[in-house]
Protein backbone atom coordinates (compact mmCIF):
# COMPACT_ATOMS: atom_id res chain seq x y z
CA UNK A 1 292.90 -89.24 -5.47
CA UNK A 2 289.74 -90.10 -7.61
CA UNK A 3 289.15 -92.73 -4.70
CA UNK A 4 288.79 -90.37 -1.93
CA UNK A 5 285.81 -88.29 -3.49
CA UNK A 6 282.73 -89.22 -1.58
CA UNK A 7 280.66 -89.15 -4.85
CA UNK A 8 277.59 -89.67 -2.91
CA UNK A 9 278.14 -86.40 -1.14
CA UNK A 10 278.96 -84.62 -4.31
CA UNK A 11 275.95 -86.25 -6.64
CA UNK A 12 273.28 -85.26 -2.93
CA UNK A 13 274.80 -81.63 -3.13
CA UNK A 14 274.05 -81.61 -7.00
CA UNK A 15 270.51 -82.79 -6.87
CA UNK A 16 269.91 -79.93 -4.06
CA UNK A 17 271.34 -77.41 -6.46
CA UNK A 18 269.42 -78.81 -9.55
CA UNK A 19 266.03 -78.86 -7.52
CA UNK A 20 266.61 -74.97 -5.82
CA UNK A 21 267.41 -73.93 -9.09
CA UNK A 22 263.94 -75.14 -10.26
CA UNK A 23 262.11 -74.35 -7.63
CA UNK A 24 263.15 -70.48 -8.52
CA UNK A 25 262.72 -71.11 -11.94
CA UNK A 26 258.74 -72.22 -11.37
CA UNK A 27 258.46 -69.56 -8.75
CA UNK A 28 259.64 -66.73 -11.09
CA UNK A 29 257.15 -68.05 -14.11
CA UNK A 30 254.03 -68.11 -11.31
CA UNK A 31 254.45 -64.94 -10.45
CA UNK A 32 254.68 -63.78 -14.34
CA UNK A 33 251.76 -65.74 -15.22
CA UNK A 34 249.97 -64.47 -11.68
CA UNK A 35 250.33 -60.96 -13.34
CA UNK A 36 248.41 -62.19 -16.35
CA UNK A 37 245.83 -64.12 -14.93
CA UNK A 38 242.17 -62.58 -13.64
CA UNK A 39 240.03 -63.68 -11.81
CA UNK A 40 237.03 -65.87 -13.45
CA UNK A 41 235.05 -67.22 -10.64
CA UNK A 42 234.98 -67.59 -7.00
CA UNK A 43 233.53 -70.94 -5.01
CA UNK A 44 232.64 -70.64 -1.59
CA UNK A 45 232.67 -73.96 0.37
CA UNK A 46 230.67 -74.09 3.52
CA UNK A 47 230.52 -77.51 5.31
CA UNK A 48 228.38 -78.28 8.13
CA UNK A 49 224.30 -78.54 9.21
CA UNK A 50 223.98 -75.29 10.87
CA UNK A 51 223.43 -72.21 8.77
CA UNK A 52 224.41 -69.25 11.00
CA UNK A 53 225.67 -67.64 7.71
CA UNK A 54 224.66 -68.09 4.26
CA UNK A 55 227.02 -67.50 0.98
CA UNK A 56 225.00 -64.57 0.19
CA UNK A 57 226.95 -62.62 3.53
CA UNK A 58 229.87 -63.88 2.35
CA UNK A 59 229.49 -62.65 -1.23
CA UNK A 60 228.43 -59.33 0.92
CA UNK A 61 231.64 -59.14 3.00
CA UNK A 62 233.71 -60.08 -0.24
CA UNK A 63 232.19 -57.17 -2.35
CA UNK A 64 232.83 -54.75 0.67
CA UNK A 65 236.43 -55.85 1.16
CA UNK A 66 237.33 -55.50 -2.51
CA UNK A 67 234.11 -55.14 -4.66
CA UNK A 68 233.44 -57.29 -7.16
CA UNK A 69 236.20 -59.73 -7.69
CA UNK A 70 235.75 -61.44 -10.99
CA UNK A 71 237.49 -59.45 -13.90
CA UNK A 72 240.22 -58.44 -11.57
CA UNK A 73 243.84 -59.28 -11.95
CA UNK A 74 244.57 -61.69 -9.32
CA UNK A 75 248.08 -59.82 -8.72
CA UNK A 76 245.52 -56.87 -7.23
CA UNK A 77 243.42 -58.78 -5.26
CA UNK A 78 244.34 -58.81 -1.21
CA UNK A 79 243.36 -62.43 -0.29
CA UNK A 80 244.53 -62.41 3.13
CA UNK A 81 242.98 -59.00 3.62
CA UNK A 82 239.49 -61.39 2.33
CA UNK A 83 240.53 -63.90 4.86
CA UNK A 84 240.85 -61.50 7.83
CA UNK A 85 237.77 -60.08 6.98
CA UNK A 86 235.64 -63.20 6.34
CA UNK A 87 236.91 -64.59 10.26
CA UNK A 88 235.63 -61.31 11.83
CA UNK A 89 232.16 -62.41 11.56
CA UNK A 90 230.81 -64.16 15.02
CA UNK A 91 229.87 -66.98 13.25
CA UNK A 92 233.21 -67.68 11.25
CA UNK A 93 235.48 -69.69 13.35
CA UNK A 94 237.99 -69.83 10.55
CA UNK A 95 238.57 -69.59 6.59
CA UNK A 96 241.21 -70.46 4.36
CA UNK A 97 241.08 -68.28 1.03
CA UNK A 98 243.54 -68.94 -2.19
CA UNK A 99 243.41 -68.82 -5.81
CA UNK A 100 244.27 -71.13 -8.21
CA UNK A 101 246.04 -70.68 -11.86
CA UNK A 102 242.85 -70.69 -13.82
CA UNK A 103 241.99 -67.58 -11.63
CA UNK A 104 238.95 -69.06 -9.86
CA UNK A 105 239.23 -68.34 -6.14
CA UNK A 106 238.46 -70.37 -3.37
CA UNK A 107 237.07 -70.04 0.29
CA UNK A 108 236.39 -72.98 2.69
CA UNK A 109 234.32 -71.47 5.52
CA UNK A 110 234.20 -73.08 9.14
CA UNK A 111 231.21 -71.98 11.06
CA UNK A 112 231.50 -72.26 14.47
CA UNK A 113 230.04 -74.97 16.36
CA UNK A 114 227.51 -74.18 19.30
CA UNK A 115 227.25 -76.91 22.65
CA UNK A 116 224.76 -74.33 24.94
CA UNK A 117 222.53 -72.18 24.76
CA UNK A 118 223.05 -69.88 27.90
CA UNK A 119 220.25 -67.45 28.92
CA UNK A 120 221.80 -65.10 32.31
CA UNK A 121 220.20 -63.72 35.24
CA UNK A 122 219.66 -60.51 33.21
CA UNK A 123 217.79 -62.26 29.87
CA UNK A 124 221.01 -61.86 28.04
CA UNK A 125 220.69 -64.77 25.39
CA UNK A 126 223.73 -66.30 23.61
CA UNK A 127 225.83 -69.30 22.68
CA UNK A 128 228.72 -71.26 23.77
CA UNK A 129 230.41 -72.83 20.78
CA UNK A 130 232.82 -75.93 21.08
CA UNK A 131 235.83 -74.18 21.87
CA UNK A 132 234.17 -72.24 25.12
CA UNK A 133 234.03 -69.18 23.27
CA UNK A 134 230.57 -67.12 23.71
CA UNK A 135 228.77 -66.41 20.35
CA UNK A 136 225.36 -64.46 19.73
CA UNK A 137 222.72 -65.93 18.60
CA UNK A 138 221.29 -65.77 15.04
CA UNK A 139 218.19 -64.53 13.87
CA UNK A 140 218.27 -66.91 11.18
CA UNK A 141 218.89 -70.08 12.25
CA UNK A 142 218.59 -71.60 15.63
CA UNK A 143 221.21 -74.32 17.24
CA UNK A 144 219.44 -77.80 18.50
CA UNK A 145 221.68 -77.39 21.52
CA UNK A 146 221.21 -77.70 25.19
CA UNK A 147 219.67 -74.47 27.06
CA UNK A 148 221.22 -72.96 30.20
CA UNK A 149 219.07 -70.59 32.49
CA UNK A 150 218.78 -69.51 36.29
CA UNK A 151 221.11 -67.76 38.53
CA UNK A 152 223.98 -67.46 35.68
CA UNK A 153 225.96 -63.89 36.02
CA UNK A 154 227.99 -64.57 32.96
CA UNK A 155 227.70 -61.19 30.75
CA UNK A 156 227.68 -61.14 27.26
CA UNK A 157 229.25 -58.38 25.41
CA UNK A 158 227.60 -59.02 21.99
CA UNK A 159 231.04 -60.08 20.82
CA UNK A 160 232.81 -63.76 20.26
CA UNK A 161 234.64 -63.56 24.15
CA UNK A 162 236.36 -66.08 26.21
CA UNK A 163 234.34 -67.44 29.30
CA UNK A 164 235.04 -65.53 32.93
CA UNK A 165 232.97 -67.05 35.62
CA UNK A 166 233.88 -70.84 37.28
CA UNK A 167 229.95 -71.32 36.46
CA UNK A 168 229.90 -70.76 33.41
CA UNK A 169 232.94 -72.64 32.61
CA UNK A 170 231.66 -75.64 34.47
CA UNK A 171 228.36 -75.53 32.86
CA UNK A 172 230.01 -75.37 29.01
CA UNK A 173 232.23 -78.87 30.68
CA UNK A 174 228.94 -80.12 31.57
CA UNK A 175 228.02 -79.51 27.84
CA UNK A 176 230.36 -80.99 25.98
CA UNK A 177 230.44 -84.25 28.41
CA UNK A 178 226.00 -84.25 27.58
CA UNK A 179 226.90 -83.91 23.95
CA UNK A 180 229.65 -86.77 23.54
CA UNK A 181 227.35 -88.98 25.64
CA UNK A 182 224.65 -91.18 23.78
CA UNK A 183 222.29 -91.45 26.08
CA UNK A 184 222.85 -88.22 28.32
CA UNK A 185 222.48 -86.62 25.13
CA UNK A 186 219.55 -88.11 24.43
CA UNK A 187 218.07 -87.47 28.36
CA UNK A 188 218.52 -84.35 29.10
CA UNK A 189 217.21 -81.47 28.20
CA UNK A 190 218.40 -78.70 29.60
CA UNK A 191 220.55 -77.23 32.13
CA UNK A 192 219.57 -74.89 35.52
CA UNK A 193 221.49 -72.94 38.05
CA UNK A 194 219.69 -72.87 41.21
CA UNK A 195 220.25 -70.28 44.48
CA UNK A 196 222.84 -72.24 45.86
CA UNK A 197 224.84 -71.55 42.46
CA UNK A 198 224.28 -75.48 42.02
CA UNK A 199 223.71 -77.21 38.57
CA UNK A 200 220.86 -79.17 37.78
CA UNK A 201 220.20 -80.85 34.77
CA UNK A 202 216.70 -81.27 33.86
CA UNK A 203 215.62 -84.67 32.34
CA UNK A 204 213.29 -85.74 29.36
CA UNK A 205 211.86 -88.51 30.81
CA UNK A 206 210.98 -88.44 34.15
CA UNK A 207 210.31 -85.30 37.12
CA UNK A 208 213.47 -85.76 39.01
CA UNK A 209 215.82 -82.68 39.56
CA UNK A 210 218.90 -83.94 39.00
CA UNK A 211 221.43 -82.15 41.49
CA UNK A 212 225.10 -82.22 39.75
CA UNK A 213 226.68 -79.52 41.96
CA UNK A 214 230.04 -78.21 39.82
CA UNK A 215 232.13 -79.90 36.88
CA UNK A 216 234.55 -81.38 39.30
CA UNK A 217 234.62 -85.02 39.24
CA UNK A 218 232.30 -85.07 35.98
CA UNK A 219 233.06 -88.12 34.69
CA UNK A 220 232.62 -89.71 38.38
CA UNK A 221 229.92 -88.25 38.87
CA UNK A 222 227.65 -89.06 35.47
CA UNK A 223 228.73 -92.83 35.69
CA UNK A 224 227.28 -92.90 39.08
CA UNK A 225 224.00 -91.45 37.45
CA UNK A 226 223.74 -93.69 34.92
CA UNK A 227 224.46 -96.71 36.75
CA UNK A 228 221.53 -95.32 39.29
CA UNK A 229 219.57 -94.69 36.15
CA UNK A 230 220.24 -98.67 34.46
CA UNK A 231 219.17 -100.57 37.49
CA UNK A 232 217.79 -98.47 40.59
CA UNK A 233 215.09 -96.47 39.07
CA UNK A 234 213.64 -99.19 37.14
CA UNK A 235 213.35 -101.01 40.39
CA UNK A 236 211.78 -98.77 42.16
CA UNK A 237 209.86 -96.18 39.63
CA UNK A 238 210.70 -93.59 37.79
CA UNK A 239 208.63 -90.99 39.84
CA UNK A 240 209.68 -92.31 43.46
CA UNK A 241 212.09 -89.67 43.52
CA UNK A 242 211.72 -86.02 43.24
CA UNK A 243 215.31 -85.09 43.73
CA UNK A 244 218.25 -87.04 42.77
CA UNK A 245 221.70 -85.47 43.79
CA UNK A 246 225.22 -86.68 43.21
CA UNK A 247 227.52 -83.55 43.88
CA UNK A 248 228.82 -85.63 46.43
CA UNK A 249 231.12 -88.01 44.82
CA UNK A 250 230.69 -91.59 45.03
CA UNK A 251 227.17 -91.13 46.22
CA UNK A 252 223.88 -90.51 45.61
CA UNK A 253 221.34 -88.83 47.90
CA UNK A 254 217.94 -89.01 46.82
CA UNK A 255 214.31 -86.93 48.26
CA UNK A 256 211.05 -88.88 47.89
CA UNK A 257 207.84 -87.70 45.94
CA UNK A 258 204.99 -87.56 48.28
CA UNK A 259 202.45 -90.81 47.45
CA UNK A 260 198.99 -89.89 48.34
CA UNK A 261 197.65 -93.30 50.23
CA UNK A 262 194.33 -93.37 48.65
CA UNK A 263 194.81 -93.29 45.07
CA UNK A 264 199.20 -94.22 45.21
CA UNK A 265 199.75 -91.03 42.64
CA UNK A 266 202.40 -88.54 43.42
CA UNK A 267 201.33 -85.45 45.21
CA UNK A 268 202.91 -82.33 43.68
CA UNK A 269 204.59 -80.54 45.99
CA UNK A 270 202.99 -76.68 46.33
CA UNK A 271 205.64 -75.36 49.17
CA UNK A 272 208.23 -72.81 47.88
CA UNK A 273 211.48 -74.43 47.12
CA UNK A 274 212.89 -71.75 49.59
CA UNK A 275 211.22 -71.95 52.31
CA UNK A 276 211.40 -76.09 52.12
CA UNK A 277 214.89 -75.78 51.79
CA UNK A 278 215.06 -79.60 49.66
CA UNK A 279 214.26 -81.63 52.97
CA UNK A 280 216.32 -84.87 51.56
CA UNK A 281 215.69 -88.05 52.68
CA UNK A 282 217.91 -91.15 51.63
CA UNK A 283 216.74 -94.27 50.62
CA UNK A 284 218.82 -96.92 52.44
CA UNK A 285 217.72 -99.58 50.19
CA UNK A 286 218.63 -97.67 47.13
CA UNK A 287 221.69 -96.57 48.19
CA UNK A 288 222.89 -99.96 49.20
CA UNK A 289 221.89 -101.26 45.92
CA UNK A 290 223.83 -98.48 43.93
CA UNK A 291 226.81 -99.28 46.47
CA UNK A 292 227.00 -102.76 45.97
CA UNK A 293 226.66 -102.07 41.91
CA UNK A 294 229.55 -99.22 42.15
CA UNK A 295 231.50 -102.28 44.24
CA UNK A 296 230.94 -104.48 41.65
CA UNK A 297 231.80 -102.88 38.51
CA UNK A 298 235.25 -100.97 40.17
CA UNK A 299 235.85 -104.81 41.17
CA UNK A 300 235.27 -106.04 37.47
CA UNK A 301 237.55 -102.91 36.11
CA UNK A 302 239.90 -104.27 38.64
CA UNK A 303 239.98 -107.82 36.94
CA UNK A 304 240.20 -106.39 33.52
């Protein structure tokens, strides 16, 4: 009969009834000892470069949640009240507030992270932060982030809101892709709608309007640009062109600068972009150079 016991079973079922019982046991004696225990400090840990918000506002938003905390019994003390309260600032993307058993709470404050800086049609001036949420800007620190202006209808409502428009959308895509990118990162500048509702990013080096169109086909799009970038343009000059567009995937139309004869500098063009309507005017050599180079390196991805 003895045989037939599955004392593994039986010795399992123990343990679990040995390690509930203790778990209740340590439960019931934190919760006496929480009763006992005040608060003796708080430590507030914000990580990060940017300083949207200081510890000061947090020690304000603390002290008009639940005054001052230290002296009080932890038992009394609302922490995820705190929490809530700490995440409705703009700047907060999230917080994680507990207390230990030596009654020292702590906070750990995420700030959120901005990508763009978007000014709209209507001088409206805010951020987009890394999760495509829009953010106000601070008049106490300011974000090293790409700028977005021109024909941009996105309103901002002074709150932390979810993008609406397709533009807008596209242009925080374009963001992130500029800000994961070494050397995009590095090139441009900033970022401009034009009348046609087209996006142009605007280059550090160099006077070329760079013609991107929408988001779709991003990544297609920015490898053809840097490929025309790494061996066209230092072939034929950096100022040759004044317009470089690739909204059209897979290639790349380009517009001429004007080269007075006499002295071979460019001549700035003085017509209204309007009324010239961005005459463009494709350079056969260059675009059978950056054809044979797109050839080449699908061919070499091919072999790989």
């Amino acid at each position: 009969m003895l045989k037939r016991i599955n004392w593994r079973s039986v010795f399992k079922c123990f343990a679990w009834i040995v390690c509930l019982a203790g778990t209740v046991v340590l439960m019931s004696f934190i919760s006496v000892k929480k009763k006992t225990v005040v608060c003796t400090n708080v430590k507030i840990l914000i990580p990060g470069a940017d300083n949207f918000i200081e510890r000061e506002e947090v020690d304000a938003i603390l002290r008009q949640s639940q005054g001052n905390l230290v002296g009080q019994q932890l038992e009394s003390i609302n922490l995820q009240r705190i929490e809530k309260n700490i995440i409705a600032n703009p700047y907060i993307a999230y917080a994680t507030v507990y207390a230990d058993m030596n009654g020292v709470i702590q906070i750990r404050v995420k700030q959120r992270e901005p990508v763009l800086r978007m000014i709209n049609a209507n001088g409206q001036d805010y951020y987009i932060d890394s999760n495509g949420l829009k953010m106000p800007v601070s008049p106490n620190f300011t974000a090293n982030v790409l700028a977005a202006n021109g024909n941009i209808m996105e309103h901002f409502s002074g709150r932390v809101d979810t993008l609406i428009t397709r533009l807008a959308k596209d242009l925080y895509k374009v963001a992130l892709y500029v800000k994961k990118d070494t050397f995009f990162n590095a090139q441009i500048e900033q970022l401009y709608v034009n009348d046609k509702k087209d996006i142009e990013l605007i280059p550090r080096v160099g006077n070329q309007r760079i013609v991107l169109g929408g988001a779709d086909s991003l990544e297609t799009k920015m490898k053809n640009l840097l490929i025309f970038y790494k061996k066209a343009l230092p072939k034929v000059g950096w100022n040759t062109y004044k317009t470089i567009n690739v909204k059209y995937v897979n290639q790349i139309v380009c517009e001429k600068n004007k080269i007075d004869s006499l002295t071979g500098k460019v001549i700035k063009d003085r017509v209204a972009d309007t009324a010239k309507q961005y005459r463009q005017v494709i350079d056969s050599m260059v675009r059978d150079q950056i054809e044979t180079d797109l050839k080449n390196e699908t061919n070499t991805r091919n072999n790989n």
